[in-house]
PDB file of N, CA and C in Angstrom:
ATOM      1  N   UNK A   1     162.105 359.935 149.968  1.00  0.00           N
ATOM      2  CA  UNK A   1     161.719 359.059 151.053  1.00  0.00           C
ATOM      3  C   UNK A   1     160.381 359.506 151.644  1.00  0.00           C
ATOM      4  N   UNK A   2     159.102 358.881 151.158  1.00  0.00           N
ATOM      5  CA  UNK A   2     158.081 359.534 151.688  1.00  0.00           C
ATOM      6  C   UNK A   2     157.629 359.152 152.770  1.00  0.00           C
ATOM      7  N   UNK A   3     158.449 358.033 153.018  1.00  0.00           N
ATOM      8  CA  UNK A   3     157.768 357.496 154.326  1.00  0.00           C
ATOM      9  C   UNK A   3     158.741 358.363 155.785  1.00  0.00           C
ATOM     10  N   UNK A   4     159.416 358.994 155.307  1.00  0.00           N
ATOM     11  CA  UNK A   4     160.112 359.686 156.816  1.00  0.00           C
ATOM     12  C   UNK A   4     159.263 361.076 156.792  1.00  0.00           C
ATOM     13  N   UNK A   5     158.854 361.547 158.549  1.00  0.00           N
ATOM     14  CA  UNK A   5     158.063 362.874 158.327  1.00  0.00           C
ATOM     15  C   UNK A   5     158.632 363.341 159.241  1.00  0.00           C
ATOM     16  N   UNK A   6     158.255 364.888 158.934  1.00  0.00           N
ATOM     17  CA  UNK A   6     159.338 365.718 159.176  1.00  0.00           C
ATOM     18  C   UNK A   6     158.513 366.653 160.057  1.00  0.00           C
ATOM     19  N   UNK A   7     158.733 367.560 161.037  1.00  0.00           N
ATOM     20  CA  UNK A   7     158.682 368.674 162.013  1.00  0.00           C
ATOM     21  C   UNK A   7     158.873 369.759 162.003  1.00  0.00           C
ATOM     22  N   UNK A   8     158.658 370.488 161.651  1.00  0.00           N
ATOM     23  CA  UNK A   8     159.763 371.807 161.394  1.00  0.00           C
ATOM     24  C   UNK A   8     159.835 372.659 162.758  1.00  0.00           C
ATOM     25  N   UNK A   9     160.864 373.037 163.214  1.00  0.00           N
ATOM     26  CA  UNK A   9     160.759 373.567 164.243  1.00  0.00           C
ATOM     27  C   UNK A   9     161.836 375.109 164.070  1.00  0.00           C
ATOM     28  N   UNK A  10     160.641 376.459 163.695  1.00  0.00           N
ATOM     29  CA  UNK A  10     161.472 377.731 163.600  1.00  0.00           C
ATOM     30  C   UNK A  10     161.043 378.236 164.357  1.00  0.00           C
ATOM     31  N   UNK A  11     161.681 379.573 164.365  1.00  0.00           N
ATOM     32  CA  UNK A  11     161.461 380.706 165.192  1.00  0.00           C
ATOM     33  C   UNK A  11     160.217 382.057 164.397  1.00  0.00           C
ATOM     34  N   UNK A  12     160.076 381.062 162.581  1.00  0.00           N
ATOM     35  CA  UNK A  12     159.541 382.385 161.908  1.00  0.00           C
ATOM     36  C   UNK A  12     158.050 381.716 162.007  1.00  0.00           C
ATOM     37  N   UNK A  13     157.004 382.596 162.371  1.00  0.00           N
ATOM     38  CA  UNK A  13     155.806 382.145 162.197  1.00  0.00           C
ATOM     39  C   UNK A  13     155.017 382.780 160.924  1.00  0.00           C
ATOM     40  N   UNK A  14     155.452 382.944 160.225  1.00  0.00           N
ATOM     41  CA  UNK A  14     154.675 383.930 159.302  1.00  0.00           C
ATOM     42  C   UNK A  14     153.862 382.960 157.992  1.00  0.00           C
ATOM     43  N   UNK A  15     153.031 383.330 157.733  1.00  0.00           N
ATOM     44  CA  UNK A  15     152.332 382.804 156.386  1.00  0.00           C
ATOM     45  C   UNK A  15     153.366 382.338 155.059  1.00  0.00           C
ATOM     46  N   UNK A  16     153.827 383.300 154.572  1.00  0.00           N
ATOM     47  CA  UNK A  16     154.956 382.636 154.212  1.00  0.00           C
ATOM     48  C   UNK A  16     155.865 381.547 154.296  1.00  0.00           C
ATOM     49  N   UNK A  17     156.336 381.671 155.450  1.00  0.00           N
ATOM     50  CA  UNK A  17     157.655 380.511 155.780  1.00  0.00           C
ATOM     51  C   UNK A  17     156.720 379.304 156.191  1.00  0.00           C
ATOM     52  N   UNK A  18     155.165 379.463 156.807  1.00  0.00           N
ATOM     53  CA  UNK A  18     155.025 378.252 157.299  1.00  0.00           C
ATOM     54  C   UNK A  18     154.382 377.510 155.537  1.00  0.00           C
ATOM     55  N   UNK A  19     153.944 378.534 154.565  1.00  0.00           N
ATOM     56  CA  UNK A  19     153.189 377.827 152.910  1.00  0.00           C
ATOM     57  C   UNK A  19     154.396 376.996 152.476  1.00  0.00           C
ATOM     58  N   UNK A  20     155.379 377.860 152.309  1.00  0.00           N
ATOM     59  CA  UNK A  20     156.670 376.678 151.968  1.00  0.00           C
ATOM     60  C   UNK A  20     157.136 375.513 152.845  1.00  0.00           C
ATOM     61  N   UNK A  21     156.745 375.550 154.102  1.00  0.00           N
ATOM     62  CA  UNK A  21     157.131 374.479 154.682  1.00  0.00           C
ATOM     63  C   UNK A  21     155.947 373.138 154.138  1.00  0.00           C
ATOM     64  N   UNK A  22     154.600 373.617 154.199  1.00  0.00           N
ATOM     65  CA  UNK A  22     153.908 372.933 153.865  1.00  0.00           C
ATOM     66  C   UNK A  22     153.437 372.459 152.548  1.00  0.00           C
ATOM     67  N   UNK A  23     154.114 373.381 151.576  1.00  0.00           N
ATOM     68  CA  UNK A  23     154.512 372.829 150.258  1.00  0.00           C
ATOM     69  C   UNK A  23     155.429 371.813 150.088  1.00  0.00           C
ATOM     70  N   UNK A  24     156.468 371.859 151.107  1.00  0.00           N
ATOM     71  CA  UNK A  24     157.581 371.022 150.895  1.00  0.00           C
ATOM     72  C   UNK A  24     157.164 369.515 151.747  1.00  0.00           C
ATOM     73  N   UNK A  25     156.293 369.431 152.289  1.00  0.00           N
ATOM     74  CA  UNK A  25     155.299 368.284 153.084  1.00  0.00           C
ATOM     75  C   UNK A  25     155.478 368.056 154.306  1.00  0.00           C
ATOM     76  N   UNK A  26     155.761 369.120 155.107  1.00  0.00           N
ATOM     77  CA  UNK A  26     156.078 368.859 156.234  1.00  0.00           C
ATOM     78  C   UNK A  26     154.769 367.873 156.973  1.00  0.00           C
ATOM     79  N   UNK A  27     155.045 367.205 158.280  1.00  0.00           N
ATOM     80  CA  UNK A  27     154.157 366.992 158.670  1.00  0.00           C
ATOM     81  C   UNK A  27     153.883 367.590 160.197  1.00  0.00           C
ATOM     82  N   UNK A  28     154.630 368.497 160.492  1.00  0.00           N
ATOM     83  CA  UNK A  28     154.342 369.149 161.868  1.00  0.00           C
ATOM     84  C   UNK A  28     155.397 370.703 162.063  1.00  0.00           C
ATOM     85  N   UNK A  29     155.311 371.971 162.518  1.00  0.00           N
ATOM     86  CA  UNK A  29     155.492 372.795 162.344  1.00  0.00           C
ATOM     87  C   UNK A  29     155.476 373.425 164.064  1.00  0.00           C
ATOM     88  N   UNK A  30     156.398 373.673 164.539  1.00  0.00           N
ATOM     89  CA  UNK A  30     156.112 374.356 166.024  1.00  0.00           C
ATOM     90  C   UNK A  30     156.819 375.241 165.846  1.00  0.00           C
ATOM     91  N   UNK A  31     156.552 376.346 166.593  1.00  0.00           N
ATOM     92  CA  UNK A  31     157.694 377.504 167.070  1.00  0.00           C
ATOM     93  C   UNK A  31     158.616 377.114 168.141  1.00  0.00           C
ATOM     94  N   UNK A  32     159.707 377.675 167.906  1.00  0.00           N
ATOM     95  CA  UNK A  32     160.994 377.633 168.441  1.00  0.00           C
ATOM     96  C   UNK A  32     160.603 377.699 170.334  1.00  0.00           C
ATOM     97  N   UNK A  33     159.815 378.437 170.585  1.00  0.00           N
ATOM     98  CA  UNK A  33     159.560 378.907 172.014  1.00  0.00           C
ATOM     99  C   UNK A  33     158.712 377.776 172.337  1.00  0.00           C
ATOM    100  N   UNK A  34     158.269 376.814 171.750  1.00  0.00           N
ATOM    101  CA  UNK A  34     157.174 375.503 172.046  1.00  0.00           C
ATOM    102  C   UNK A  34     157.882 374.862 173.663  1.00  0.00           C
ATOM    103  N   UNK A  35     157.099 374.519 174.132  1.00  0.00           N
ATOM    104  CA  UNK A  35     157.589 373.665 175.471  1.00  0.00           C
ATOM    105  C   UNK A  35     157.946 372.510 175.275  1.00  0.00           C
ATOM    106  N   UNK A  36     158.621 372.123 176.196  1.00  0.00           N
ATOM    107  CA  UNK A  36     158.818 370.464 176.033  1.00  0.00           C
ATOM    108  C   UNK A  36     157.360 369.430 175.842  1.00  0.00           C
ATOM    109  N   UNK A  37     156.815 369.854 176.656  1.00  0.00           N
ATOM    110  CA  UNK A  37     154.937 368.808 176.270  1.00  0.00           C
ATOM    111  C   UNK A  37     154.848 368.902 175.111  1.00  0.00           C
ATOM    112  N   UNK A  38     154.970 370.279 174.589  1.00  0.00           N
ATOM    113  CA  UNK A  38     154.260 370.284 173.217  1.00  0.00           C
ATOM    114  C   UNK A  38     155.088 369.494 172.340  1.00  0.00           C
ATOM    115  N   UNK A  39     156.305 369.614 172.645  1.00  0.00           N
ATOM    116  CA  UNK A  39     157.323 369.100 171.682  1.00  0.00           C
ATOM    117  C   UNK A  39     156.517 367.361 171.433  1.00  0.00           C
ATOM    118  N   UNK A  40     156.877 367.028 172.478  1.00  0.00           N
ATOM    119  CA  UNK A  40     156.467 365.456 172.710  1.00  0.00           C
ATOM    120  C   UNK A  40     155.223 365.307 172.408  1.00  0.00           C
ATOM    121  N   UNK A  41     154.442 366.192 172.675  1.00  0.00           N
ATOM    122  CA  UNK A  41     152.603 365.808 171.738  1.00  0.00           C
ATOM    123  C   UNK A  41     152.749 365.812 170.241  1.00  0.00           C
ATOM    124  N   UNK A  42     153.826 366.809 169.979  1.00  0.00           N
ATOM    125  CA  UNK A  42     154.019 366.857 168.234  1.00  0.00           C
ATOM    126  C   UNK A  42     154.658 365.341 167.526  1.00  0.00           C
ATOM    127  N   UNK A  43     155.473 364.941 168.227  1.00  0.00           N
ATOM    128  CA  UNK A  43     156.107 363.931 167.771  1.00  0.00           C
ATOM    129  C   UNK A  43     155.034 362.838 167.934  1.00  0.00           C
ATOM    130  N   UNK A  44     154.110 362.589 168.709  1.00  0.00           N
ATOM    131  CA  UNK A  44     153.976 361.328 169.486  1.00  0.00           C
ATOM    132  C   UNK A  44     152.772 361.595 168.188  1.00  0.00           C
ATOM    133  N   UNK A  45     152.014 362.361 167.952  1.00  0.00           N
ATOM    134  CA  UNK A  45     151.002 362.697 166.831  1.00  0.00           C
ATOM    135  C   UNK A  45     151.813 362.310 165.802  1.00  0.00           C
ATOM    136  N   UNK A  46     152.850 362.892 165.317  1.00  0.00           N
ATOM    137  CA  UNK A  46     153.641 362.577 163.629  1.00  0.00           C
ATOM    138  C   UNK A  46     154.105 361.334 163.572  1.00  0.00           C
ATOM    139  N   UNK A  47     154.338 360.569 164.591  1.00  0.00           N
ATOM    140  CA  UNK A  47     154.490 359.039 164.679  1.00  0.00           C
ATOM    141  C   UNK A  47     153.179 358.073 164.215  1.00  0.00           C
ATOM    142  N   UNK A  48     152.575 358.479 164.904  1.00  0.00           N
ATOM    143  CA  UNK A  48     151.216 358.112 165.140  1.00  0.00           C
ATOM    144  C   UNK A  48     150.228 358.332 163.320  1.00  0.00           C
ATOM    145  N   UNK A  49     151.314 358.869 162.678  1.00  0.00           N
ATOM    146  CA  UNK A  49     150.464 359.304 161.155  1.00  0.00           C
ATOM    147  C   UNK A  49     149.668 360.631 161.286  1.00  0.00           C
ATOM    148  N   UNK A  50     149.633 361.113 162.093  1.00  0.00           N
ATOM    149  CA  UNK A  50     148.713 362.552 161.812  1.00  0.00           C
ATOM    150  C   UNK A  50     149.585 363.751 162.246  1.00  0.00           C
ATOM    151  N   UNK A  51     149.574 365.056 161.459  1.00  0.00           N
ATOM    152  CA  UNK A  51     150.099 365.712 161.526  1.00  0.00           C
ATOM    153  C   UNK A  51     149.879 366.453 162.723  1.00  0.00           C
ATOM    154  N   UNK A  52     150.776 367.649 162.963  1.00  0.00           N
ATOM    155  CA  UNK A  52     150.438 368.589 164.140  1.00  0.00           C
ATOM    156  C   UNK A  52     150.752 370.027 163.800  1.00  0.00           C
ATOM    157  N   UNK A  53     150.129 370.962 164.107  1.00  0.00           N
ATOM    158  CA  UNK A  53     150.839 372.476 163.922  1.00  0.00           C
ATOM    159  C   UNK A  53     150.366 373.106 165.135  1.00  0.00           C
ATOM    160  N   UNK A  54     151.155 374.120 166.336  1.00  0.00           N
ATOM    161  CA  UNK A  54     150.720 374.930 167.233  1.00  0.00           C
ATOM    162  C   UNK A  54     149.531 375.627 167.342  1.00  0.00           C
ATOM    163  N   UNK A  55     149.565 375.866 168.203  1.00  0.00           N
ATOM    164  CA  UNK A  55     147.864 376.718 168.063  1.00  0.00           C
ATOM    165  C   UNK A  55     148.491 378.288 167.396  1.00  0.00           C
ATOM    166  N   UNK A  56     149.599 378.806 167.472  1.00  0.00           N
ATOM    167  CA  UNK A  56     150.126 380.065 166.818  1.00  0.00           C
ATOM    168  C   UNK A  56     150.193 379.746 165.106  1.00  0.00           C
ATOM    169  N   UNK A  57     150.493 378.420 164.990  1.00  0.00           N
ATOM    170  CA  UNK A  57     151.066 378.196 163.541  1.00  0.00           C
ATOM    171  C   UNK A  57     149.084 378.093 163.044  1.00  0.00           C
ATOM    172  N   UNK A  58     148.267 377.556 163.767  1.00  0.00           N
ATOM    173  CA  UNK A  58     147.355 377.113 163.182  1.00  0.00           C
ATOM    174  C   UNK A  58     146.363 379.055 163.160  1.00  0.00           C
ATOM    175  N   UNK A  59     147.073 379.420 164.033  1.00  0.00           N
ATOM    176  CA  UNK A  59     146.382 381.031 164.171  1.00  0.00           C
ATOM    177  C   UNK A  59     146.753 381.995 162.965  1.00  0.00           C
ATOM    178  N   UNK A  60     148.002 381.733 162.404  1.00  0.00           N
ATOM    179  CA  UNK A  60     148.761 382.685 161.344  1.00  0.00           C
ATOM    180  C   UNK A  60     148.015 381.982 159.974  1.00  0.00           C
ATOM    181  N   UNK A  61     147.698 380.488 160.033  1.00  0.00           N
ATOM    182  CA  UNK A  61     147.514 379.560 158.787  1.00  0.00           C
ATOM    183  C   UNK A  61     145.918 380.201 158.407  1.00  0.00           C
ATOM    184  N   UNK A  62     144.866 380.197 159.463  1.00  0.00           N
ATOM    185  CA  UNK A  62     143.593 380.320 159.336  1.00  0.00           C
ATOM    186  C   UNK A  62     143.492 381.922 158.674  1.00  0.00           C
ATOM    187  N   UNK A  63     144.454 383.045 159.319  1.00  0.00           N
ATOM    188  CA  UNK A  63     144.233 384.524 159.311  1.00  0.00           C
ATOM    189  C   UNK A  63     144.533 384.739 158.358  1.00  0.00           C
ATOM    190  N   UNK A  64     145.838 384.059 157.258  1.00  0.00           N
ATOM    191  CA  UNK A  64     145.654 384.446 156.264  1.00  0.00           C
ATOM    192  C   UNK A  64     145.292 383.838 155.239  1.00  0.00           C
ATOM    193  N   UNK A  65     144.780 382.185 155.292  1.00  0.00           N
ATOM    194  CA  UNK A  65     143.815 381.971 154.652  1.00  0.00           C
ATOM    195  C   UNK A  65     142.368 383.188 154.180  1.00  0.00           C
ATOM    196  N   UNK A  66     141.513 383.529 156.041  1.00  0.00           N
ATOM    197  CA  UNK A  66     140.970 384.310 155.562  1.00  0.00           C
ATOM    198  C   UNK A  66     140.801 384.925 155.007  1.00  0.00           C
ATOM    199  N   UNK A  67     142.058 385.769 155.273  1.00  0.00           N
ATOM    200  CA  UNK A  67     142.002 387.039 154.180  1.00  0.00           C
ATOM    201  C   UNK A  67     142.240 386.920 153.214  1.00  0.00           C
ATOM    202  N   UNK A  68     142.620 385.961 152.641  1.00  0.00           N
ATOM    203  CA  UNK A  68     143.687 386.101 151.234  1.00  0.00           C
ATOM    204  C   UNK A  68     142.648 384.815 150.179  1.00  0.00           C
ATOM    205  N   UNK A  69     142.101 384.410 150.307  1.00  0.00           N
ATOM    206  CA  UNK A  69     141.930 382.909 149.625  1.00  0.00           C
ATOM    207  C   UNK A  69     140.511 382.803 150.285  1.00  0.00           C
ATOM    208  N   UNK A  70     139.497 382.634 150.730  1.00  0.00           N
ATOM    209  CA  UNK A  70     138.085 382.626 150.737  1.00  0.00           C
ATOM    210  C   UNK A  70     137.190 383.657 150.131  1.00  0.00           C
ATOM    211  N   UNK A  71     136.508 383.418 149.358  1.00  0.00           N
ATOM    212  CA  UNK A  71     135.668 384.042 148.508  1.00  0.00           C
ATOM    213  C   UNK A  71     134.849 382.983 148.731  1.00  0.00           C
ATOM    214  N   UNK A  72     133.227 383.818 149.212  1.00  0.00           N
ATOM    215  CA  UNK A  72     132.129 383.447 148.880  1.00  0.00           C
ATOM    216  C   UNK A  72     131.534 383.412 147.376  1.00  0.00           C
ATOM    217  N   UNK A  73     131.137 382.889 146.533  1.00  0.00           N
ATOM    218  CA  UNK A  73     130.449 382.965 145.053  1.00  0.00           C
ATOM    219  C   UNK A  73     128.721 382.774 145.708  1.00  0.00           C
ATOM    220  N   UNK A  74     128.030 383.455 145.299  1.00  0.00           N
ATOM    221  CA  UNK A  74     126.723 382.994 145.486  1.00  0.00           C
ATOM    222  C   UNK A  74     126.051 382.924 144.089  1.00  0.00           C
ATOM    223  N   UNK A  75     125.166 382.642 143.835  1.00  0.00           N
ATOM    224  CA  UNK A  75     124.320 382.333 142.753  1.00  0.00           C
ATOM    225  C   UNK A  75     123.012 382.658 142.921  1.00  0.00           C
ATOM    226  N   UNK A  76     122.536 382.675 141.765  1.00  0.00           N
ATOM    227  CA  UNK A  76     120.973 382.592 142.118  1.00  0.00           C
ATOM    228  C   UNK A  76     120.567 381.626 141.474  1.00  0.00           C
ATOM    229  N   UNK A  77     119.788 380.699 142.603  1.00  0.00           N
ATOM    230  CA  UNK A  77     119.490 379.622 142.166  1.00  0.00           C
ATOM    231  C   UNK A  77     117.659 379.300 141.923  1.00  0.00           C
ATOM    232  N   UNK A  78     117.608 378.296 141.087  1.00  0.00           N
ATOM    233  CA  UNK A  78     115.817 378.524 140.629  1.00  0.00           C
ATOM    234  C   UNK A  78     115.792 377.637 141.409  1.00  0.00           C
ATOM    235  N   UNK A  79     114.042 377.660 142.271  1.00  0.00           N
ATOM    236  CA  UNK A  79     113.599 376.459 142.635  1.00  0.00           C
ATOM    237  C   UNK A  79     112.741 375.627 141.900  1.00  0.00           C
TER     238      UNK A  79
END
């Protein structure tokens, strides 16, 4: 059913648990401790067609992107 989207709402924030969630297609991801606003900004966004992730989920996603998966390649290029 691709048209139903989904939230995930845990308590684990880790790189891990959130890659599989987002392998599996989630479209929004909060921690368990999220407030009620946030709750309702998440939904009212995943309704709305665009996804949402916390500013913690989006803090763990970027850090280990960094580290793990960006490589600069440079070249030398002729002019």
């Amino acid at each position: 059913y691709p048209s139903i989207k989904i939230i995930a709402i845990s308590m684990f924030g880790t790189a891990e648990v959130i890659k599989e969630m987002l392998d599996a297609g989630i479209s929004g991801y909060i921690l368990k401790n999220t407030g009620r606003l946030e709750l309702l900004a998440a939904l009212d966004k995943v309704i709305e067609g665009e996804n949402y992730f916390d500013q913690q989920v989006i803090k763990e996603i970027l850090n280990n992107f960094t580290k793990n998966e960006v490589q600069l390649r440079l070249t030398n290029r002729k002019i």
